[in-house]
Protein backbone atom coordinates (compact mmCIF):
# COMPACT_ATOMS: atom_id res chain seq x y z
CA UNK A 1 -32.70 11.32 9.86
CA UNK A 2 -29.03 11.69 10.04
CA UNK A 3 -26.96 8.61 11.54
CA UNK A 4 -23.72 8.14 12.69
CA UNK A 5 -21.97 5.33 11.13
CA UNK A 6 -18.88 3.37 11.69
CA UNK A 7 -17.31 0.93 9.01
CA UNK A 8 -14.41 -1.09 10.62
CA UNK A 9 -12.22 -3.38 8.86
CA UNK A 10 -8.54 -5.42 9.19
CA UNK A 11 -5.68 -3.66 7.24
CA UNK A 12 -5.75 -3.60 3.68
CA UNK A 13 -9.89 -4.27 3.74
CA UNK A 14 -10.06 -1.14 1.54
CA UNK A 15 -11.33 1.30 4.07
CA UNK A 16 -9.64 4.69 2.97
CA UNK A 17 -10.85 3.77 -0.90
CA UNK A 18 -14.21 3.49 0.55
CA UNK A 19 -14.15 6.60 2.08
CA UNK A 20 -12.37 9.01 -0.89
CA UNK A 21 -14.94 7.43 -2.95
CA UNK A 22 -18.31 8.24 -0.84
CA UNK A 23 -16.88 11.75 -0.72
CA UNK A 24 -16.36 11.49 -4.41
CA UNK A 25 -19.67 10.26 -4.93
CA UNK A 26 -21.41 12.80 -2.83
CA UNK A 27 -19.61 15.86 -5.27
CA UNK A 28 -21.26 13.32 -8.08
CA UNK A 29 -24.76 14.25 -6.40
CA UNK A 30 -23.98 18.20 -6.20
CA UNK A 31 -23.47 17.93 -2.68
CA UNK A 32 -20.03 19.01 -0.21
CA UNK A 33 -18.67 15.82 1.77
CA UNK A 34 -15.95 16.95 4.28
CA UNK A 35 -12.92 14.50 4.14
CA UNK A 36 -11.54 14.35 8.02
CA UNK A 37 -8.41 12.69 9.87
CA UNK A 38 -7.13 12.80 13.27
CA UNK A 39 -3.69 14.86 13.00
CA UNK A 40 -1.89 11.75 14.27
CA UNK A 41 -2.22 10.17 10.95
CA UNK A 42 0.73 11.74 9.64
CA UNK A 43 1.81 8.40 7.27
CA UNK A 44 0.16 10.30 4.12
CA UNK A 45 1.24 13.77 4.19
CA UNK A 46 -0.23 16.66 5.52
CA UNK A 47 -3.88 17.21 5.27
CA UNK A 48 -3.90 14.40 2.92
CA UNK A 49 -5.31 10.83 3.39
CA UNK A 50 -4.00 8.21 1.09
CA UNK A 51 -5.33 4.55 0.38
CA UNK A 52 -3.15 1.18 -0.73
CA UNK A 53 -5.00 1.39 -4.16
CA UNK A 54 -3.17 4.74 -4.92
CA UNK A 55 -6.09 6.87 -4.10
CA UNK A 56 -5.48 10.27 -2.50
CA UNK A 57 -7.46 12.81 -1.42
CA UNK A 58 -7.14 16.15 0.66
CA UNK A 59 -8.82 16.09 4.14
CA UNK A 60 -8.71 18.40 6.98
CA UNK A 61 -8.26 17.66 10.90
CA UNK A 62 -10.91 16.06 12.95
CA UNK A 63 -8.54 18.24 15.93
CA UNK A 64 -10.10 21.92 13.58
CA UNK A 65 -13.61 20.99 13.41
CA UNK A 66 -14.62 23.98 15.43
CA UNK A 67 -12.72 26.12 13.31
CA UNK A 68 -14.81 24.68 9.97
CA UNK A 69 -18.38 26.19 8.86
CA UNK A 70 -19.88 22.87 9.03
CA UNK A 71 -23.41 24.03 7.46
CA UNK A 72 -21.67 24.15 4.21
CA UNK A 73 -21.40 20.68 4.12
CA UNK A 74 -24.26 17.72 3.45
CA UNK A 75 -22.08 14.99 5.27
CA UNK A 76 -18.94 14.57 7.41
CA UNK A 77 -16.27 11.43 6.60
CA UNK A 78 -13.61 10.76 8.85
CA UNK A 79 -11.27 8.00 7.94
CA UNK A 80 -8.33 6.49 10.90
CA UNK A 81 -11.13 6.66 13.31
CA UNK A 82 -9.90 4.60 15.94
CA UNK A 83 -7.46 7.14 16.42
CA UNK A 84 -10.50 9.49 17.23
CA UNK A 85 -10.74 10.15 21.19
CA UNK A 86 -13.92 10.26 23.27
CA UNK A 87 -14.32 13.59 23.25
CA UNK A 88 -13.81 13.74 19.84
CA UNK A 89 -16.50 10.71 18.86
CA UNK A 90 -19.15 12.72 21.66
CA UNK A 91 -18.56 15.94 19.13
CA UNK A 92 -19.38 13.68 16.00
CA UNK A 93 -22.48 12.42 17.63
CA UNK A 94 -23.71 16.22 18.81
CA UNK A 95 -22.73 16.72 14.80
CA UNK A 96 -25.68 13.64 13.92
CA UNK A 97 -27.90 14.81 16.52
CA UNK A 98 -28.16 18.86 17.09
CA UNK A 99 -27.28 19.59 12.98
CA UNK A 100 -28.77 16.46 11.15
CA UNK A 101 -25.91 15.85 9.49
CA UNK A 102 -24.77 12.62 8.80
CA UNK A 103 -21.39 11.43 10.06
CA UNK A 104 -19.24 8.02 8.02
CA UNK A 105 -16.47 7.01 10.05
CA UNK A 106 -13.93 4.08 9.13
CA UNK A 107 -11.44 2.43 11.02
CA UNK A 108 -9.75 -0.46 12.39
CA UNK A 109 -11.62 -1.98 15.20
CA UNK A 110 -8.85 -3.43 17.07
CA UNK A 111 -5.06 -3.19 17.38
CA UNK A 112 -2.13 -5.47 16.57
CA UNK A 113 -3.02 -7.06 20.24
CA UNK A 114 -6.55 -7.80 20.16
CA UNK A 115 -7.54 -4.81 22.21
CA UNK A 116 -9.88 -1.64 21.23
CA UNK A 117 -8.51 1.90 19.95
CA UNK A 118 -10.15 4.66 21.43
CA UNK A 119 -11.97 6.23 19.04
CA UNK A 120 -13.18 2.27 18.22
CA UNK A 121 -14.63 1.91 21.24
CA UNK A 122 -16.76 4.43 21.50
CA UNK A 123 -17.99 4.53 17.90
CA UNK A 124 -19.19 0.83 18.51
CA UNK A 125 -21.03 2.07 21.56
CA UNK A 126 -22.42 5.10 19.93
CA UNK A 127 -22.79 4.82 16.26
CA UNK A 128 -26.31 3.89 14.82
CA UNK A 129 -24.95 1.96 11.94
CA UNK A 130 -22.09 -0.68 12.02
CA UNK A 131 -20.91 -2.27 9.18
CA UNK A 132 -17.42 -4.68 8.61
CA UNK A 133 -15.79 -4.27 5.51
CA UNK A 134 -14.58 -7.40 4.79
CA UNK A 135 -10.93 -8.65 3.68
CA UNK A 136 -9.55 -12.29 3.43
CA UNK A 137 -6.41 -13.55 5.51
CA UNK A 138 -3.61 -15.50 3.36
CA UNK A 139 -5.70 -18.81 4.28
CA UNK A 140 -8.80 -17.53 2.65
CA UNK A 141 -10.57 -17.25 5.62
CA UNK A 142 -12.54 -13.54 6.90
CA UNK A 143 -9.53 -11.22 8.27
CA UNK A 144 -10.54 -10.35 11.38
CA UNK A 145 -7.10 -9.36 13.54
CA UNK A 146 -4.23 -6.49 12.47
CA UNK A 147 -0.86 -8.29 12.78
CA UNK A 148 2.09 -5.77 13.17
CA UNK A 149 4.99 -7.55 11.72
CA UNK A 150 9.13 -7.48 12.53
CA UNK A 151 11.59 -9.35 11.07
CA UNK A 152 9.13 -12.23 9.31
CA UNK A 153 7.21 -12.70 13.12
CA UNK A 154 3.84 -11.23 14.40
CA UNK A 155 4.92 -9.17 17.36
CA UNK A 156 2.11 -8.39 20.40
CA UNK A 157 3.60 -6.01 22.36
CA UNK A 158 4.81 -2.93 22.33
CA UNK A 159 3.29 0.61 21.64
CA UNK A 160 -0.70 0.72 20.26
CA UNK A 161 0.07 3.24 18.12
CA UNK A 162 3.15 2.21 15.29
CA UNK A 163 1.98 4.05 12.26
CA UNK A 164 2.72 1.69 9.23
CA UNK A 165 1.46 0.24 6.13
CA UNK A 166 2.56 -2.97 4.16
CA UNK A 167 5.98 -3.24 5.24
CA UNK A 168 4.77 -3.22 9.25
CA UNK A 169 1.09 -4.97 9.13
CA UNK A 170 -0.92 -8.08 7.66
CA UNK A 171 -4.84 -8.86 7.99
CA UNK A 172 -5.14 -12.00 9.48
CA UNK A 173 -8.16 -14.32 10.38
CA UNK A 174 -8.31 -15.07 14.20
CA UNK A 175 -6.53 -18.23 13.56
CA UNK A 176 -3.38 -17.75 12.35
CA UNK A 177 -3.73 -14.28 14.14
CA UNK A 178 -3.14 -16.12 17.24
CA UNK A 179 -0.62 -18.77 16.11
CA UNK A 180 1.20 -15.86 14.00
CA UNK A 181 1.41 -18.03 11.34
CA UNK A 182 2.22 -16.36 8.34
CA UNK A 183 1.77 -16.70 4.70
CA UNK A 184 4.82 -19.25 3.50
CA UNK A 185 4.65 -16.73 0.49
CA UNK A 186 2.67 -14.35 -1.16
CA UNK A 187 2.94 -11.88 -3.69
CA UNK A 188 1.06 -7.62 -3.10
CA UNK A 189 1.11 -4.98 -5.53
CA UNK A 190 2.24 -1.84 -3.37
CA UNK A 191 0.58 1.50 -4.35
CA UNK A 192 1.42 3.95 -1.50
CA UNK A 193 4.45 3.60 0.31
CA UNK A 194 7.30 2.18 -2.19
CA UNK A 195 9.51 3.77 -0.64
CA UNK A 196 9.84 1.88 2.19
CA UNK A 197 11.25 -0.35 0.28
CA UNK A 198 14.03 1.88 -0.76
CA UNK A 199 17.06 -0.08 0.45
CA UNK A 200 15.61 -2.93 -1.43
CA UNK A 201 15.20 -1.09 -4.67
CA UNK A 202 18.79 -0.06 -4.34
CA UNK A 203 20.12 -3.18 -4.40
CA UNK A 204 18.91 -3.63 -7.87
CA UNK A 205 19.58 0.41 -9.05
CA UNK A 206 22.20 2.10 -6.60
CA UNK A 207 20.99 5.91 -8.15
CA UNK A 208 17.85 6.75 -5.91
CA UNK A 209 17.80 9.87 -8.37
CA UNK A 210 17.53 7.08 -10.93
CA UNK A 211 14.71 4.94 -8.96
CA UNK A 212 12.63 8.31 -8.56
CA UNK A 213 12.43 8.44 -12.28
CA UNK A 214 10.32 6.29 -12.55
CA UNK A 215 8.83 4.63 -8.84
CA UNK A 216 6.12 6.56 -8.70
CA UNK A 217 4.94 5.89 -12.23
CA UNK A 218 5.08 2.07 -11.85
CA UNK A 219 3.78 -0.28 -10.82
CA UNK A 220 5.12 -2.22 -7.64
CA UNK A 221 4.86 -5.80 -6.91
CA UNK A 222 6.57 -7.29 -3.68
CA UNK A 223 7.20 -11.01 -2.58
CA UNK A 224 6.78 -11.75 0.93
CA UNK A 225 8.06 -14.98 2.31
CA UNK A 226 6.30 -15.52 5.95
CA UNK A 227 5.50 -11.92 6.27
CA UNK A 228 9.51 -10.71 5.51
CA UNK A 229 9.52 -9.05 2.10
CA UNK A 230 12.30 -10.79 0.00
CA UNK A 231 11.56 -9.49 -3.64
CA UNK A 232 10.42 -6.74 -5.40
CA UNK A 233 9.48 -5.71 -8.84
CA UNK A 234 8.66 -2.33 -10.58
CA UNK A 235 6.76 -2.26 -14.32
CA UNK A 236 5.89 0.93 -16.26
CA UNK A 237 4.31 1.69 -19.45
CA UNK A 238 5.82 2.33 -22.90
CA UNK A 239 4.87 2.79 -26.10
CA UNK A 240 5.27 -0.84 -26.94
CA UNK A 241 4.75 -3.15 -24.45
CA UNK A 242 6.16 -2.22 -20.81
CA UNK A 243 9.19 -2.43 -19.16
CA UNK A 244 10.77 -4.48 -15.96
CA UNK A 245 12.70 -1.37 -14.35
CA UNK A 246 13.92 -3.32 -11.52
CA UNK A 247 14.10 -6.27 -9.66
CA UNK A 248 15.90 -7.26 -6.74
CA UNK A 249 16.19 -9.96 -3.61
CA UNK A 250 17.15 -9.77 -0.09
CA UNK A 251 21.04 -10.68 -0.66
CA UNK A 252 20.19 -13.52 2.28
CA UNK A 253 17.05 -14.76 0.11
CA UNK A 254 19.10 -15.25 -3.24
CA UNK A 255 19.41 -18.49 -4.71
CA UNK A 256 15.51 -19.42 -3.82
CA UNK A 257 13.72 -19.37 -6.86
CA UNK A 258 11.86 -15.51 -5.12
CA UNK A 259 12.56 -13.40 -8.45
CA UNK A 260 11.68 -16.04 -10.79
CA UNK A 261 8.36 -16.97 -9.20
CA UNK A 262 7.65 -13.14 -9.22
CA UNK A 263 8.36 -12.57 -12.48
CA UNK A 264 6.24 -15.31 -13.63
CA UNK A 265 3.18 -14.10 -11.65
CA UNK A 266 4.11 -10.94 -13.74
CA UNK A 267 4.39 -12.44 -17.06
CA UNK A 268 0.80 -13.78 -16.30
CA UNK A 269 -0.73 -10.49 -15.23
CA UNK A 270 0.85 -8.42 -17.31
CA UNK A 271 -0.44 -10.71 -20.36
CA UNK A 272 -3.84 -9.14 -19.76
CA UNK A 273 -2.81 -6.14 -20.92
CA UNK A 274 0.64 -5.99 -22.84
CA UNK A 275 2.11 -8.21 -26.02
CA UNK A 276 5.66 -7.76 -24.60
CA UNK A 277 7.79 -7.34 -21.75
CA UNK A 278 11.33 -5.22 -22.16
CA UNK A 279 14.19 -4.87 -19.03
CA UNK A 280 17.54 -3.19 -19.96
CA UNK A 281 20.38 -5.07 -17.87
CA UNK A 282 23.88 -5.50 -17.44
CA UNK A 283 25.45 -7.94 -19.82
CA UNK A 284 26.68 -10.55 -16.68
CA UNK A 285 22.64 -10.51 -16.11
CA UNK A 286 21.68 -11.47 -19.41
CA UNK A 287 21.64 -15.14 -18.66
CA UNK A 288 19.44 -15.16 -15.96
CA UNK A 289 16.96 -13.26 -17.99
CA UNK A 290 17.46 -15.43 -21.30
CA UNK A 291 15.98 -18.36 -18.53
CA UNK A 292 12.89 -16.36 -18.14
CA UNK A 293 11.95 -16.32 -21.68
CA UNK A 294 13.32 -13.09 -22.74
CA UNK A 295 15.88 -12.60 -25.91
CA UNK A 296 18.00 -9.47 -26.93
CA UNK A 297 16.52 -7.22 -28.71
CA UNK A 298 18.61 -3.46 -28.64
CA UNK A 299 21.59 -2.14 -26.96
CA UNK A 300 21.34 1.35 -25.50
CA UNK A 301 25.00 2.62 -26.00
CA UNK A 302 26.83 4.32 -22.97
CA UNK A 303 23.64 4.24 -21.00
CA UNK A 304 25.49 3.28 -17.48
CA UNK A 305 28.23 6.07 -18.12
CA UNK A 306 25.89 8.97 -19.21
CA UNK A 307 23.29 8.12 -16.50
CA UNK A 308 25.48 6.97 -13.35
CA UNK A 309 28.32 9.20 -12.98
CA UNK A 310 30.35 8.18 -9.97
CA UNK A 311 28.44 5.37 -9.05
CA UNK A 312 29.75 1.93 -8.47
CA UNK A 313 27.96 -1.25 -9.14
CA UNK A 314 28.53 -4.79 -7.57
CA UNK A 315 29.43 -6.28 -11.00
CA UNK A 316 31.76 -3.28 -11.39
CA UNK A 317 32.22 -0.86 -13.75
CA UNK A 318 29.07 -0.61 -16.26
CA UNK A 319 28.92 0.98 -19.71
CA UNK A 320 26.38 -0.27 -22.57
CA UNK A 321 22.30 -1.48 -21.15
CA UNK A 322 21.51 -4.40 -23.03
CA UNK A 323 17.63 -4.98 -23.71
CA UNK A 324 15.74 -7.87 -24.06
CA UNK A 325 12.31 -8.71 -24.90
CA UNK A 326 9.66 -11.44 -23.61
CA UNK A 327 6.18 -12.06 -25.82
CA UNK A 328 3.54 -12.33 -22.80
CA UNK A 329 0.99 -13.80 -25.19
C-alpha cells in the first residue's frame, strides 16, 4: 500500500542527498521517480535541486503537478517540503490515497525560531511514515534546531523564509540553539554555494575571471570562528599531487593563527590521498609558506603579467608566480 512519508532533518543533515539518491535508486530498479520542489526554492537554479555534497539533480514544480502525467511515474519525491502549503500536502495525500502511489517528502521541521513551516506541519499530521535524519551540532550532541546566522550571532527574528545555505544557517542541538552559542571554531568543506564567498576569495585572487577557472573544480574548505567565516581554502587536482589555489582571511581576522590551522587540517586530509601539495605565490608570500612546510620548487615566468592585465594587487605590481611544494606523507 502506498504511504506518504516525511523525512525531516536540521540543515546540513543530508536531506537533498537523500532524496537525489532514492530517485537515483528507483531508475536503478527500472522504475520513474519524479524529483519535485516548491518554486520558492529558487537557491539552486531553475528546475534544479542541489545538495551541500555537490549533488544535483533536475526536478520539476510541486506548483505543475496537475500539468504532469503522474501514471508514468512509480513514486513522487519532493524535497524543501516545509515550503509545501496545505493545499499542496492535501494534493500529495489524494496522490497516496486515490493513485497508490507512494509520496517521500523531506524537509526541515522547524524554522530558525523554533516554530513549524507550513508544509511541516501538515506533513507531521498527515504523513504515515516519519522519520528524522539525523545530524550532530558542533558539541556532538543530536542537531535538532536551524540557526540562521548574521554577523557571528544566531538571530530569531525576522522573516521565516531567508533562503540560504552555509554562509546564513548552522544545525544546532536545542542547547546551544537556545543560548546561540556557537562553535569557537570549526572547519566545512563547501560544495554548493562558493560563491558566496566571493568577496572572500578576492581578497586572496582579485581576477574573479581568474577564481572561475578553477572554483568550481575544487575543492572548498572554510574556517568559521563562532559561526563568522574567517578563512577559506580552495584545492584542485593535478597530475602530481594537487594544488592550494587560494587562501585568504577576513583582513580583521589576520594575525590569528585561522590560515595556518586550516592549512594543517588540509595537509592531514589531503595526505589520504596526495604525496604533495603545490601553491604558486607572490615572492613577499613565500615566507609564510616556507613556515608551513613547503620549499620552492619552479618559477612560472611572467605568470602575473600574462594572466592579470590591469589588475592591481595589495603587494603591488606582480610579475613571476613562484611555486613551492609540501610532501603530505
Amino acid at each position: 500500500m502506498a504511504k506518504l512519508y516525511f523525512r525531516y532533518g536540521a540543515m546540513g543533515s543530508s536531506k537533498t542527498a537523500n532524496a537525489i539518491m532514492v530517485q537515483y535508486n528507483y531508475r536503478e530498479r527500472g522504475q520513474n521517480a519524479l524529483l519535485l520542489k516548491p518554486r520558492l526554492d529558487s537557491r539552486d537554479g531553475e528546475k534544479l535541486v542541489g545538495s551541500r555534497s555537490g549533488l544535483c539533480a533536475p526536478c520539476e514544480y510541486v506548483e505543475d503537478l496537475d500539468k504532469i502525467d503522474i501514471s508514468l511515474y512509480d513514486c513522487l519525491i519532493v524535497d524543501e517540503a516545509q515550503f509545501l502549503t496545505k493545499a499542496q500536502v492535501e494534493r500529495l495525500v489524494d496522490i497516496v490515497d486515490g493513485r497508490g502511489i507512494p509520496v517521500i517528502c523531506y524537509g526541515l521541521r522547524a524554522d530558525f525560531q523554533g516554530n513549524l513551516f507550513e508544509g511541516s506541519h501538515w506533513l507531521l499530521a498527515w504523513a504515515d511514515s516519519i522519520e528524522e535524519i539525523k545530524t550532530v551540532c558542533w558539541c556532538g550532541r543530536k542537531a535538532t534546531c536551524n540557526a540562521r546566522v548574521a554577523n557571528g550571532k544566531v538571530v530569531k527574528s525576522g522573516e521565516q523564509i531567508v533562503l540560504g545555505g552555509n554562509e546564513s544557517y548552522v544545525a544546532l542541538c536545542r542547547k546551544h540553539w537556545q543560548s546561540g552559542e556557537l562553535a569557537p571554531e570549526e572547519i566545512r568543506r563547501i560544495a554548493a554555494g562558493k560563491r558566496d564567498f566571493l568577496p572572500l576569495l578576492l581578497d586572496a585572487d582579485p581576477s574573479e575571471a581568474m577564481v572561475d577557472r578553477y572554483l568550481d573544480a575544487g575543492d572548498m574548505y572554510v574556517l568559521y570562528a563562532y559561526g563568522r567565516p574567517v578563512c577559506e581554502a580552495v584545492v584542485t587536482r593535478r597530475e602530481d599531487g594537487c594544488e592550494l589555489k587560494n587562501l585568504a582571511t577576513e583582513k580583521d581576522a589576520r594575525g590569528k593563527g585561522y590560515a595556518s590551522r586550516l592549512l594543517a587540517h588540509l595537509f592531514r586530509l589531503l595526505a589520504a590521498e596526495y604525496d604533495t601539495i603545490y601553491v604558486g605565490t607572490a615572492e613577499d608570500l613565500i615566507p609564510f609558506y616556507e613556515k608551513q612546510g613547503f620549499r620552492r620548487a619552479y618559477v612560472e615566468k611572467h605568470f602575473f603579467r600574462d594572466n592579470y592585465p590591469g589588475v592591481t594587487f595589495d603587494e603591488g605590481e606582480l610579475d613571476d608566480m613562484y611555486y613551492l611544494a609540501r610532501p603530505l606523507r
